[in-house]
C-alpha atoms as a PDB file:
ATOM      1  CA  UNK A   1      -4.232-136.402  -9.043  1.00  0.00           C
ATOM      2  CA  UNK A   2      -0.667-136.923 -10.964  1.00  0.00           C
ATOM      3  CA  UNK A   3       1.116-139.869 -10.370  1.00  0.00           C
ATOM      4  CA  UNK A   4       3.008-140.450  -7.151  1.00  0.00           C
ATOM      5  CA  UNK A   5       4.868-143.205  -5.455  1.00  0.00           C
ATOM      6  CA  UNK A   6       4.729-143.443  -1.356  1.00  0.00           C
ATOM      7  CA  UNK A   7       6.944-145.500   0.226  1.00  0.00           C
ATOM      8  CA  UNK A   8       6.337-148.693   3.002  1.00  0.00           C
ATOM      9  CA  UNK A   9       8.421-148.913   5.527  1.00  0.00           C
ATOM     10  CA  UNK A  10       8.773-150.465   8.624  1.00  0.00           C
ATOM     11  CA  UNK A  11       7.294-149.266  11.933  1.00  0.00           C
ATOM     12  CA  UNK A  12       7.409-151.576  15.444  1.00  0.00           C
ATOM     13  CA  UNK A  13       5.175-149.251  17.196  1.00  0.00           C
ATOM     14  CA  UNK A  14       2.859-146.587  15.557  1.00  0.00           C
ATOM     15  CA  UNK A  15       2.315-144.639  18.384  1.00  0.00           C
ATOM     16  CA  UNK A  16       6.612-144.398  18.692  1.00  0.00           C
ATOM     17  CA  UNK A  17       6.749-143.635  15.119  1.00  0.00           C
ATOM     18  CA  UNK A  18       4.644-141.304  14.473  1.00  0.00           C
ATOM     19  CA  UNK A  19       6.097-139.185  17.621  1.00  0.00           C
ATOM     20  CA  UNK A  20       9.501-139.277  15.812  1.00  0.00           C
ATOM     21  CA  UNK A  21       8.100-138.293  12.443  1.00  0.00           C
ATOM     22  CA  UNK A  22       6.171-135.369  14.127  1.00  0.00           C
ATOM     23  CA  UNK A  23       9.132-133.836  15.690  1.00  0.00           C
ATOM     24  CA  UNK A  24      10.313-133.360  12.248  1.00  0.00           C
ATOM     25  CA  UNK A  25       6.776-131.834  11.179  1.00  0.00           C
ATOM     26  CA  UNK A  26       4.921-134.646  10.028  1.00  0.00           C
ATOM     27  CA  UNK A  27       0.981-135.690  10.738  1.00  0.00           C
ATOM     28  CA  UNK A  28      -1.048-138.238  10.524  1.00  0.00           C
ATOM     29  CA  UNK A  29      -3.647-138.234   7.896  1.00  0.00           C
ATOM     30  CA  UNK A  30      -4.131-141.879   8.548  1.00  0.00           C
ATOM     31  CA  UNK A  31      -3.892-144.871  10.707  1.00  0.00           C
ATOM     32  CA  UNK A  32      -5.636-148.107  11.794  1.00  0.00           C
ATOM     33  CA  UNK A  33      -4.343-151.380  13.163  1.00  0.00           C
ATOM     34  CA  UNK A  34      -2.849-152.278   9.959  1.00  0.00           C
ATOM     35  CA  UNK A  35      -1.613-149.083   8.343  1.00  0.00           C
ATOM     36  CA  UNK A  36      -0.348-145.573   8.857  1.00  0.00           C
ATOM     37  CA  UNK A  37       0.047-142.604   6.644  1.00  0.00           C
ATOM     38  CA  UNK A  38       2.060-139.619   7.699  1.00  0.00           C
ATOM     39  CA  UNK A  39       2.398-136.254   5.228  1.00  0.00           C
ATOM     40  CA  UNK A  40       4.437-133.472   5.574  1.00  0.00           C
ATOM     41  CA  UNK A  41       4.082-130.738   2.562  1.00  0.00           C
ATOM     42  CA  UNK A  42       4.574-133.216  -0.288  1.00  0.00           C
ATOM     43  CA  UNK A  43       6.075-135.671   1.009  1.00  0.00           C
ATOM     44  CA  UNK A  44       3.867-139.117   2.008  1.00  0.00           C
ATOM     45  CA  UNK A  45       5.274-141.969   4.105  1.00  0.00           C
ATOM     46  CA  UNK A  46       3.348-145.184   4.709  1.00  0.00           C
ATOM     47  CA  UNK A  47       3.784-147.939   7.335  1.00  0.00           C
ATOM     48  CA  UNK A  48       3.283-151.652   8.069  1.00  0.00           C
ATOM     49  CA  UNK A  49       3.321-153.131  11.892  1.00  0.00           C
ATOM     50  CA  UNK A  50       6.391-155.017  12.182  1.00  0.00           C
ATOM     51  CA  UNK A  51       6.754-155.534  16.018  1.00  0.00           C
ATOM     52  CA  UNK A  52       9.624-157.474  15.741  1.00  0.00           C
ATOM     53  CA  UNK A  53      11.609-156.175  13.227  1.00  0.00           C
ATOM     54  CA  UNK A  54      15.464-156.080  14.722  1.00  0.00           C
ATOM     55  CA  UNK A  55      16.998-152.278  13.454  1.00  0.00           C
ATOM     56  CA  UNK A  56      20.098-153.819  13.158  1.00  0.00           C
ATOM     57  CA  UNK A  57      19.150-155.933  10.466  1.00  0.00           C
ATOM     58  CA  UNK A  58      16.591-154.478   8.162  1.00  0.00           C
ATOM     59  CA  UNK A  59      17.153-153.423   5.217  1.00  0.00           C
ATOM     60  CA  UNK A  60      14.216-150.708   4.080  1.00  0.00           C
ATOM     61  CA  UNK A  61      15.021-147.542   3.123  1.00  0.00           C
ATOM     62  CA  UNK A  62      13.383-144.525   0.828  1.00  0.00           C
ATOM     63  CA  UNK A  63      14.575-141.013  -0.815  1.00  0.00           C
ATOM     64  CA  UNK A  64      12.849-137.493   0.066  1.00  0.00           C
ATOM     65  CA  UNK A  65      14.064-135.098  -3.020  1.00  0.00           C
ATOM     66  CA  UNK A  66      13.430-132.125  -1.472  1.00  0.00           C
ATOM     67  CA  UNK A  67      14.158-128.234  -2.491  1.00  0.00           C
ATOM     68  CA  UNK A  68      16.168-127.610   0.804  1.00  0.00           C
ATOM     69  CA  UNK A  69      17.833-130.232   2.426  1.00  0.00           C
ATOM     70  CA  UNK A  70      19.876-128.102   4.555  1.00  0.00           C
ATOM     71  CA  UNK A  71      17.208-126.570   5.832  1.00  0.00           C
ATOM     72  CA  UNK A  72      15.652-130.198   6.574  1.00  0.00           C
ATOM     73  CA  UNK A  73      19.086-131.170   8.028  1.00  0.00           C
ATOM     74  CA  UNK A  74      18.527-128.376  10.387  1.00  0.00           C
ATOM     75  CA  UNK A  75      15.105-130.125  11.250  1.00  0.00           C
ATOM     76  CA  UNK A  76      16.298-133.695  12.131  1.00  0.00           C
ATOM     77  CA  UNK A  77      19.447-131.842  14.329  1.00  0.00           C
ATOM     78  CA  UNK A  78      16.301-129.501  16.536  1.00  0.00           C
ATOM     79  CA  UNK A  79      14.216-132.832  16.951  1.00  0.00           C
ATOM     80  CA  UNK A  80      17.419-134.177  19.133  1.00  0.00           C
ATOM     81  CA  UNK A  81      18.488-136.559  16.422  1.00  0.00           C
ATOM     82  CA  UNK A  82      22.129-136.775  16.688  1.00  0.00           C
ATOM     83  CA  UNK A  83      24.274-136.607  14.109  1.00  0.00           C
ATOM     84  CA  UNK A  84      26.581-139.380  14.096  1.00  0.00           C
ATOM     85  CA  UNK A  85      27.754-142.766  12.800  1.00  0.00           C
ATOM     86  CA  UNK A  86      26.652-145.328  14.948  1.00  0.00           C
ATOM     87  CA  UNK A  87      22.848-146.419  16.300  1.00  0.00           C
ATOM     88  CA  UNK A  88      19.222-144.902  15.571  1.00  0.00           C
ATOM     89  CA  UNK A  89      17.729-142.920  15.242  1.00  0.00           C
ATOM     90  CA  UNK A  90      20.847-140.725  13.182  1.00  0.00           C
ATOM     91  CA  UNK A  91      21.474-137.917  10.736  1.00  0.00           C
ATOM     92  CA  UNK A  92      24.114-137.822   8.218  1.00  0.00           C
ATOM     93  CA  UNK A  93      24.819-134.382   7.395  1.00  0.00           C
ATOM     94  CA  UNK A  94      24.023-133.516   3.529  1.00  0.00           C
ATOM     95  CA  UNK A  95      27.161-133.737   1.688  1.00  0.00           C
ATOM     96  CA  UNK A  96      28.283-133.231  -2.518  1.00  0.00           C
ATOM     97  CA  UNK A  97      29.023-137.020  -3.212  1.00  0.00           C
ATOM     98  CA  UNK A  98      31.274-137.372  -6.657  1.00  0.00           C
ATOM     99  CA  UNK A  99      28.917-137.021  -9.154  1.00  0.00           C
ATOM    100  CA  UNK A 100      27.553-133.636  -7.958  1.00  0.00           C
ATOM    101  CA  UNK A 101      24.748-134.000  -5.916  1.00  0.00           C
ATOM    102  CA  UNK A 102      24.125-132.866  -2.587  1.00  0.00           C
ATOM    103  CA  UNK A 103      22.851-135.825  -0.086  1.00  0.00           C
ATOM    104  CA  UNK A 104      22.279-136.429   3.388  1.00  0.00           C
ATOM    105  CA  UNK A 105      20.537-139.297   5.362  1.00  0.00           C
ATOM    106  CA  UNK A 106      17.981-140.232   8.252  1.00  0.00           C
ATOM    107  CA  UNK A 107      17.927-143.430   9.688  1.00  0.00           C
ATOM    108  CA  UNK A 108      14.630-143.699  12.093  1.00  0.00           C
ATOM    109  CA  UNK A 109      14.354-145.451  15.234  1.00  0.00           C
ATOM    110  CA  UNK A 110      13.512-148.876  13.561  1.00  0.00           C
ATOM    111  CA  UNK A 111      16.820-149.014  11.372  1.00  0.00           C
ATOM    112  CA  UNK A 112      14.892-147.537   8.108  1.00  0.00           C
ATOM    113  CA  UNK A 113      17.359-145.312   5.691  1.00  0.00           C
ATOM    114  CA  UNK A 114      16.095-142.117   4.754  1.00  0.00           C
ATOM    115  CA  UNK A 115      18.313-140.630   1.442  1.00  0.00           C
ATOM    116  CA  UNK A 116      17.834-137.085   1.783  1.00  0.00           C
ATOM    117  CA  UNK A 117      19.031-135.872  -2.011  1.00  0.00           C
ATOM    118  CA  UNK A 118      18.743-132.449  -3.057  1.00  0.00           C
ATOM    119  CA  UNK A 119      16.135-131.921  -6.106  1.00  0.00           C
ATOM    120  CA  UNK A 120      17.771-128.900  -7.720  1.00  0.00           C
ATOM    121  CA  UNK A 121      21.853-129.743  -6.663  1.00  0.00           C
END
């Protein structure tokens, strides 16, 4: 296996979590009472019960470099996410920031930023 990094983040209720993830076509390939892994093509997410984590106040975030964002975009927008500036969950709609790449953002029902970045921008 190459070398890979997964990231931790957050979760106040697997069950809720994993619902929202699987909207936007990830599964399970793991979870106990401690722990829960959810893949979707190569992209691994990991999380830790935090019950009473407030959204509003966390600070946890990750990247997905992906090949099509848009197309991801298009994803988050068909699960219901709304794409706004205010609350969670929320899309940000993938944009060319100043130094010329192409990004976009997911924030999931427990306040967690997702950078969505464009690998080949």
């Amino acid at each position: 296996m190459a070398d890979h990094a997964t990231p931790n983040l957050p979760s106040r209720d697997f069950t809720a979590t994993a619902g929202f993830y699987a909207a936007l076509g990830f599964a399970e390939s793991w979870r106990d009472t401690g722990w829960m892994i959810l893949e979707r093509g190569g992209l691994t997410i990991e999380f830790f019960p935090y019950p009473d984590l407030d959204p509003a106040s966390g600070s946890f975030g990750c990247c997905f470099r992906m090949d099509d964002i848009n197309g991801f975009f298009e994803v988050v927008l068909a699960a219901g996410i709304p794409e706004t500036t205010t609350g969670w969950p929320r899309g940000h709609r993938p944009k060319r920031e100043h130094w010329g790449g192409l990004v976009g953002a997911l924030i999931d029902p427990d306040g967690s930023l997702i950078r969505l970045i464009q690998e080949d921008a």
